[in-house]
Protein backbone atom coordinates (compact mmCIF):
# COMPACT_ATOMS: atom_id res chain seq x y z
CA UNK A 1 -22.86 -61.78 72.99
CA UNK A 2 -23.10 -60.86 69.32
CA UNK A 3 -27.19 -60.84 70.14
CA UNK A 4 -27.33 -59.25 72.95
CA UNK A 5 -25.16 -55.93 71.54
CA UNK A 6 -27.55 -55.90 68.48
CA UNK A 7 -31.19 -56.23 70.94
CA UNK A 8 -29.29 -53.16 73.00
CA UNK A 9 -28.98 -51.22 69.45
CA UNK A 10 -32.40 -51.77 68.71
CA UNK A 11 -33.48 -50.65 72.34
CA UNK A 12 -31.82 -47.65 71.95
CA UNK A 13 -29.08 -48.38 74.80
CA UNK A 14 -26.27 -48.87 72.54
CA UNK A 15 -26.44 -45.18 70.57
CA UNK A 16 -22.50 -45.29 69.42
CA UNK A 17 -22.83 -48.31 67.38
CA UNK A 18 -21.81 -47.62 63.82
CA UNK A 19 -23.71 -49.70 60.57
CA UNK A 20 -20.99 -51.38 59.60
CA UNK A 21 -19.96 -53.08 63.03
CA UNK A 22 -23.85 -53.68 63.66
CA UNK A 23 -23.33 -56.22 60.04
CA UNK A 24 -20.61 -57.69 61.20
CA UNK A 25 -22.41 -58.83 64.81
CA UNK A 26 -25.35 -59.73 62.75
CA UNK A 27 -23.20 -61.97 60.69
CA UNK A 28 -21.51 -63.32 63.94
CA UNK A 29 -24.44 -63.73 64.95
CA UNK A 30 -26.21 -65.65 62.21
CA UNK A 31 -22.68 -67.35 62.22
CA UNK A 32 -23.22 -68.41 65.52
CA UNK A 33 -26.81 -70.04 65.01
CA UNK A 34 -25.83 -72.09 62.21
CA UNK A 35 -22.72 -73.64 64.12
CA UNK A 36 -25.40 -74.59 67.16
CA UNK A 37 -28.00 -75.72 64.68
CA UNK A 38 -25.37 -77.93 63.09
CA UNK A 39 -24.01 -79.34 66.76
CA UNK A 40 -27.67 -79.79 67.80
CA UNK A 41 -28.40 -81.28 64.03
CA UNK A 42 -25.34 -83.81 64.86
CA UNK A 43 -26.51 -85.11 68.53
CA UNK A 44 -29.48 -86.14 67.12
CA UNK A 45 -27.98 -88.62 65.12
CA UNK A 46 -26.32 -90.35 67.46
């Protein structure tokens, strides 16, 4: 979700966004990919 609101800012479609709640998506978002990574890290192991 995070993602998607942040490629709608960059497409222009999203024009009310403010800077600071466009950081804290992006660090949801980078948040977000590090959890998956770790899951996908984890099933590989087993």
């Amino acid at each position: 979700m995070a993602e998607r609101l942040l490629e709608a800012n960059q497409r222009s479609l999203w024009q009310s966004a403010n800077q600071k709640t466009l950081d804290k998506l992006q660090a949801i978002a980078l948040e977000a990919e590090g959890i998956i990574e770790n899951l996908e890290f984890r099933m590989q192991k087993e």
